[in-house]
Structure formats: C-alpha cells, structure tokens
Protein backbone atom coordinates (compact mmCIF):
# COMPACT_ATOMS: atom_id res chain seq x y z
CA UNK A 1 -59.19 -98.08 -73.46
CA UNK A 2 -61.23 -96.78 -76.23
CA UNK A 3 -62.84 -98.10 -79.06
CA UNK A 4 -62.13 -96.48 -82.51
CA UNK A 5 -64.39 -97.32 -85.65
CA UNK A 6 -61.98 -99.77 -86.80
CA UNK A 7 -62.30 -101.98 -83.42
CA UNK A 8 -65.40 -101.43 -83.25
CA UNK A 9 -65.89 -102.91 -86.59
CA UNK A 10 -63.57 -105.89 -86.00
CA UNK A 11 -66.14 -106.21 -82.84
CA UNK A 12 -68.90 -106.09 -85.21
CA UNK A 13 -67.24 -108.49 -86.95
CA UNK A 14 -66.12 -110.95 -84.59
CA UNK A 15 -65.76 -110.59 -80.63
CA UNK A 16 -62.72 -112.16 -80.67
CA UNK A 17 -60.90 -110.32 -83.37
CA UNK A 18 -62.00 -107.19 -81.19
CA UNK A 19 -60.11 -108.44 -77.84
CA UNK A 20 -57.44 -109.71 -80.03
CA UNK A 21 -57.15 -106.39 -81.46
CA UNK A 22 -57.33 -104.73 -78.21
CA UNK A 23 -54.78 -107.19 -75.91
CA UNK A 24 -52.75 -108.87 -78.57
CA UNK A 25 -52.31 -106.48 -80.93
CA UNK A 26 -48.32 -107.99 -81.84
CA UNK A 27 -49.83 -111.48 -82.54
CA UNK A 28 -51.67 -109.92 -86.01
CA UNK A 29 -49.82 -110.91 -89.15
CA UNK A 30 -48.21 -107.39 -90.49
CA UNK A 31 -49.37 -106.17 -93.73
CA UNK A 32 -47.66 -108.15 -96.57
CA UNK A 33 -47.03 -106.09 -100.29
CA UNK A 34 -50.47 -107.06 -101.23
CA UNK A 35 -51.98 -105.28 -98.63
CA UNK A 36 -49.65 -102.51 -98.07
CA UNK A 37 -50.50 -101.21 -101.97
CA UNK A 38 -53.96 -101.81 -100.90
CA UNK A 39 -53.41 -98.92 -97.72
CA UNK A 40 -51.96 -96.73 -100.10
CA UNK A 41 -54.46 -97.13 -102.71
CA UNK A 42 -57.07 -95.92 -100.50
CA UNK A 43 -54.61 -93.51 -98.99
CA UNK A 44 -54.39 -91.68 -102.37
CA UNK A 45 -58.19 -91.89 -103.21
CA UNK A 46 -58.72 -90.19 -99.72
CA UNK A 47 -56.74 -87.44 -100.92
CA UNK A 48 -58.05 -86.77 -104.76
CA UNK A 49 -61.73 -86.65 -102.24
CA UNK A 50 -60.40 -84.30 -100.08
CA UNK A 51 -59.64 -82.01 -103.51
CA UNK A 52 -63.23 -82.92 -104.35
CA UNK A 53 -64.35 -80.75 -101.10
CA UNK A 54 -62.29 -77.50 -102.01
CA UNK A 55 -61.52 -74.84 -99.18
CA UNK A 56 -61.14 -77.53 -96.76
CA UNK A 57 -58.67 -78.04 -93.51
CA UNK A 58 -56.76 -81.10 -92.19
CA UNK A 59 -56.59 -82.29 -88.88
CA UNK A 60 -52.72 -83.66 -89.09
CA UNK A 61 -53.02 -85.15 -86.03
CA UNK A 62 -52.25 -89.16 -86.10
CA UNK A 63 -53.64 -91.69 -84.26
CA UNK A 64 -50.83 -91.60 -81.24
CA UNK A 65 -52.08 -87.97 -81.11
CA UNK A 66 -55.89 -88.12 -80.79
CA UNK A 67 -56.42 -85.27 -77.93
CA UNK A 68 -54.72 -82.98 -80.13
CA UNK A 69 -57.04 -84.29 -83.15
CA UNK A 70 -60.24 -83.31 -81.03
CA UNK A 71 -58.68 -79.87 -80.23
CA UNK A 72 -58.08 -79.02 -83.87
CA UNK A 73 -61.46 -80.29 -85.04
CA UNK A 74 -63.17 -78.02 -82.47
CA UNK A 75 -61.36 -74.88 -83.43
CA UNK A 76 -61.83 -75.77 -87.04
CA UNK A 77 -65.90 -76.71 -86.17
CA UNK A 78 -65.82 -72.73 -84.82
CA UNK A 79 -64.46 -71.47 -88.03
CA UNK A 80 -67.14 -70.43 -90.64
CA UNK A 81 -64.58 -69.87 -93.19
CA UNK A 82 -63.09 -73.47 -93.26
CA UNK A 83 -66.03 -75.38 -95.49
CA UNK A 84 -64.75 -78.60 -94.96
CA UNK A 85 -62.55 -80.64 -92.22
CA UNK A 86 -60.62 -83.49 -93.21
CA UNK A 87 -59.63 -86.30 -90.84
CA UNK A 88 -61.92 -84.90 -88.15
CA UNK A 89 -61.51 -86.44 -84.98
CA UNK A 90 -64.36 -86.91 -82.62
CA UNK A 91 -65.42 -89.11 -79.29
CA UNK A 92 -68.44 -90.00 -77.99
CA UNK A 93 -68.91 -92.76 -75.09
CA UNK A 94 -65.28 -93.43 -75.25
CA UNK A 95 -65.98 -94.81 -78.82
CA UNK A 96 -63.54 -92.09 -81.44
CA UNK A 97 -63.68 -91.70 -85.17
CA UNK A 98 -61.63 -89.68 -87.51
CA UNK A 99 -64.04 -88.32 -90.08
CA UNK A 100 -62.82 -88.59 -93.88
CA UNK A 101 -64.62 -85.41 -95.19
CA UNK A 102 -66.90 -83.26 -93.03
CA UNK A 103 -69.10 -80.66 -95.31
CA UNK A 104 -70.30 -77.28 -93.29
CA UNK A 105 -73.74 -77.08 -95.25
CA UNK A 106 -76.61 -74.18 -94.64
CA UNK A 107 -78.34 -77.04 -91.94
CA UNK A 108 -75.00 -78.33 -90.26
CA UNK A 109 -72.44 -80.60 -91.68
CA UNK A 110 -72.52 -84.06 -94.03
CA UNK A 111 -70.47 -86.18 -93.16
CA UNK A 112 -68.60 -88.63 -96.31
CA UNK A 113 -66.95 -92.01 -95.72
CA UNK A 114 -64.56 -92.19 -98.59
CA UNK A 115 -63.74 -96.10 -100.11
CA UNK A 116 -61.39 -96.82 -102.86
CA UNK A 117 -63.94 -99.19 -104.24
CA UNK A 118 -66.53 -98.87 -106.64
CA UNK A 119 -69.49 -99.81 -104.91
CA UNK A 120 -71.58 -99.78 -101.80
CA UNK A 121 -71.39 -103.31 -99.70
CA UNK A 122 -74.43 -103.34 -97.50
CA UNK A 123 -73.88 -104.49 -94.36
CA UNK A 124 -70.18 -103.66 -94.32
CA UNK A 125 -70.20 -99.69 -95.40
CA UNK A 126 -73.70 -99.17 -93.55
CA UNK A 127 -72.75 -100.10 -90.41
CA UNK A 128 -69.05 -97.73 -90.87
CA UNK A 129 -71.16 -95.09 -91.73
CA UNK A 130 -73.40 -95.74 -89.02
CA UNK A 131 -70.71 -95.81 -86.50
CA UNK A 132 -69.71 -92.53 -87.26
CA UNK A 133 -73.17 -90.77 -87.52
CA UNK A 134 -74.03 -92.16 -84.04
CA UNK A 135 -70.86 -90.52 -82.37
CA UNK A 136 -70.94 -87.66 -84.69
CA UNK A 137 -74.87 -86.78 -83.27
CA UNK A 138 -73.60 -88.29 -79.63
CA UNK A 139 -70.93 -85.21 -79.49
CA UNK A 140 -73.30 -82.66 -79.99
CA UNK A 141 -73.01 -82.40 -84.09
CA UNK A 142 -75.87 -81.62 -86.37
CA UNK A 143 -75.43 -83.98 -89.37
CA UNK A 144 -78.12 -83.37 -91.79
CA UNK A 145 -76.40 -86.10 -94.55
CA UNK A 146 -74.29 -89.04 -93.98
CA UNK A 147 -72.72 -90.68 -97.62
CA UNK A 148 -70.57 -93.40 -98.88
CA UNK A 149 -67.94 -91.50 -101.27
CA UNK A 150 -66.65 -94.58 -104.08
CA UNK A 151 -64.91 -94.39 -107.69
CA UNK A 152 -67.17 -94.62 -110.29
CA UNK A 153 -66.43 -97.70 -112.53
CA UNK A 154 -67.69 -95.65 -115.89
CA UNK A 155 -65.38 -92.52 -115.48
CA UNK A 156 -63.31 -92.63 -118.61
CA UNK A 157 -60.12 -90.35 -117.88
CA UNK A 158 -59.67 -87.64 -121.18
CA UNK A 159 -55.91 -88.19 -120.04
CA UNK A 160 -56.13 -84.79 -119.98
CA UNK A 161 -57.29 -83.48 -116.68
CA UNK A 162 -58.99 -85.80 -113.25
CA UNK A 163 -62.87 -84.70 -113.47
CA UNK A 164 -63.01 -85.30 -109.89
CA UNK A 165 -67.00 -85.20 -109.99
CA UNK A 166 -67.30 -87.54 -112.40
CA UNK A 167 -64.57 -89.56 -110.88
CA UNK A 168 -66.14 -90.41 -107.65
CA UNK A 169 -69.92 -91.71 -106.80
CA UNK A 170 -71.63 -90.14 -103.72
CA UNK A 171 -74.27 -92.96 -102.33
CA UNK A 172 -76.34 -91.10 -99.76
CA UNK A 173 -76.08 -93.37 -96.80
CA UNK A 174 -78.64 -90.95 -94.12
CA UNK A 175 -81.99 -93.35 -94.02
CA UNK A 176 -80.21 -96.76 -93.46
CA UNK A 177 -77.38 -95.24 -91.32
CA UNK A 178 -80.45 -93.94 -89.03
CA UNK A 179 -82.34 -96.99 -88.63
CA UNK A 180 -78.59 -98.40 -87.56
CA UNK A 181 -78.30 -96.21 -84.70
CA UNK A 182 -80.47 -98.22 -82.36
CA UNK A 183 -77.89 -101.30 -82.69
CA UNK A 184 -74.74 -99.45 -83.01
CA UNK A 185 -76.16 -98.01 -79.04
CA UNK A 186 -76.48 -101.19 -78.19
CA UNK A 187 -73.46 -102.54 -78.88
C-alpha cells in the first residue's frame, strides 16, 4: 500500500486517523454540503492558478490511475517546451504526490502548493509542502523553490477582468520546507 500526501498528513496528524484511513476507509463520514462546496472551492482556485502558470500541461490522470500519472509526468518532465505541469504525479519510497503547479525555471523546477485560503498556517502548510519537496528531490528532481500559492485578502476585483497576479499570494516556502526534510525521512 502506499502512502499519498494526504495519508501521510492524516499520519502526521494522528496515527490512528492514518490506519483508519488506510483499513477502514467506508467507516469515514462522507462529505456533507458544507464540505463538498469547500472541495470545489479549492477545486476552482486550483484552476484560475493553473492559468496563473501559462503554457502549462495537465496530467489527467486520477487517483485510480496513478501509473499512468507518473508516465505522463515523465514525458512531460522531457519536454522543454511544456513550462509548467499541472497535477504532476510522482513517488518516492512508496510515498506519491500529485504536484499542483510544477515551474521548469533556468535551475530546474519550483514546485507551488496551491490553497484556497488566504494565508500561510505554519505547521499545517509547511509540513504539505515539505512532503512534497522531500519526494520531489527523492525521485531524482532538482527543485530550486518550493511555495505556498494563497488568495490575497486585499485583491479588489475591477469587475472587469481576474488580475490573476494580484489575485493570488506566492509565500516562498524553500528554507522551512528544508529544515523539514530530516523529520518528514523519519517518519
């Protein structure tokens, strides 16, 4: 069985939730109204991000599908015309994440956790960025930048046209997701 960032988080979390989440997954409560319009919030704020990173490809792959996702994200990796992957699926030490935006910059890639919120919560988005730069270097990938992508709470919209720059905050995560390596090995 592997571990994606999501378990691995619950783990993080609480051990229990993990092995709940791994062996009795049809005992969780399923997503009321609340929370489904919370899923789709952040579903839609992933995708006005992805329009922030222009020239970009999707890896369309779902979760039931994640071989396929690791195929398409290496072909795309080989590309030097495709500037930015979306959804990009990689594995490391059986532990697989699914990449919200991955830049190709002159030094390698930056990779960008996208939230629907409007801030940075230390010790929740650290460690979920962390988590990702640890497999992301484990497979082989040179990440020079690791961020937090929220929406920023003083964007006023003209009504006119979605600034998407000004719309969305990019907290550069790199220093504190490093010094979270070490733990996110060990556990």
């Amino acid at each position: 069985m592997r571990l994606s960032k999501s378990r691995y988080l619950s783990g993080y979390q609480c051990p229990l939730k993990l092995w709940f989440d791994c062996y009795e997954r049809q005992l969780a409560t399923p997503p009321d109204a609340s929370q489904q319009a919370i899923f789709d919030t952040g579903t839609a704020v992933g995708e006005l991000a992805q329009q922030r990173y222009p020239g970009g490809k999707l890896v369309a792959f779902d979760h039931f599908h994640a071989d396929e996702a690791l195929a398409q994200t290496a072909e795309l990796l080989c590309d030097p015309s495709v500037s930015s992957i979306y959804e990009a699926a990689f594995i490391y030490q059986d532990v697989l994440v699914r990449v919200d935006v991955l830049e190709r910059t002159d030094a390698g890639w930056n990779l960008v956790e996208v939230k629907s919120g409007t801030k940075f919560k230390e010790g929740v988005h650290d460690i979920d960025v962390a988590v990702q730069l640890w497999v992301l270097r484990g497979a082989g990938l040179a990440v020079d930048k690791a961020g937090l992508l929220t929406l920023n709470r003083d964007y006023i919209y003209d009504g006119a046209s979605l600034d998407l720059n000004q719309l969305f905050m990019l907290h550069d995560c790199t220093d504190i997701a490093e010094s979270l390596l070490p733990e996110v090995e060990q556990n």
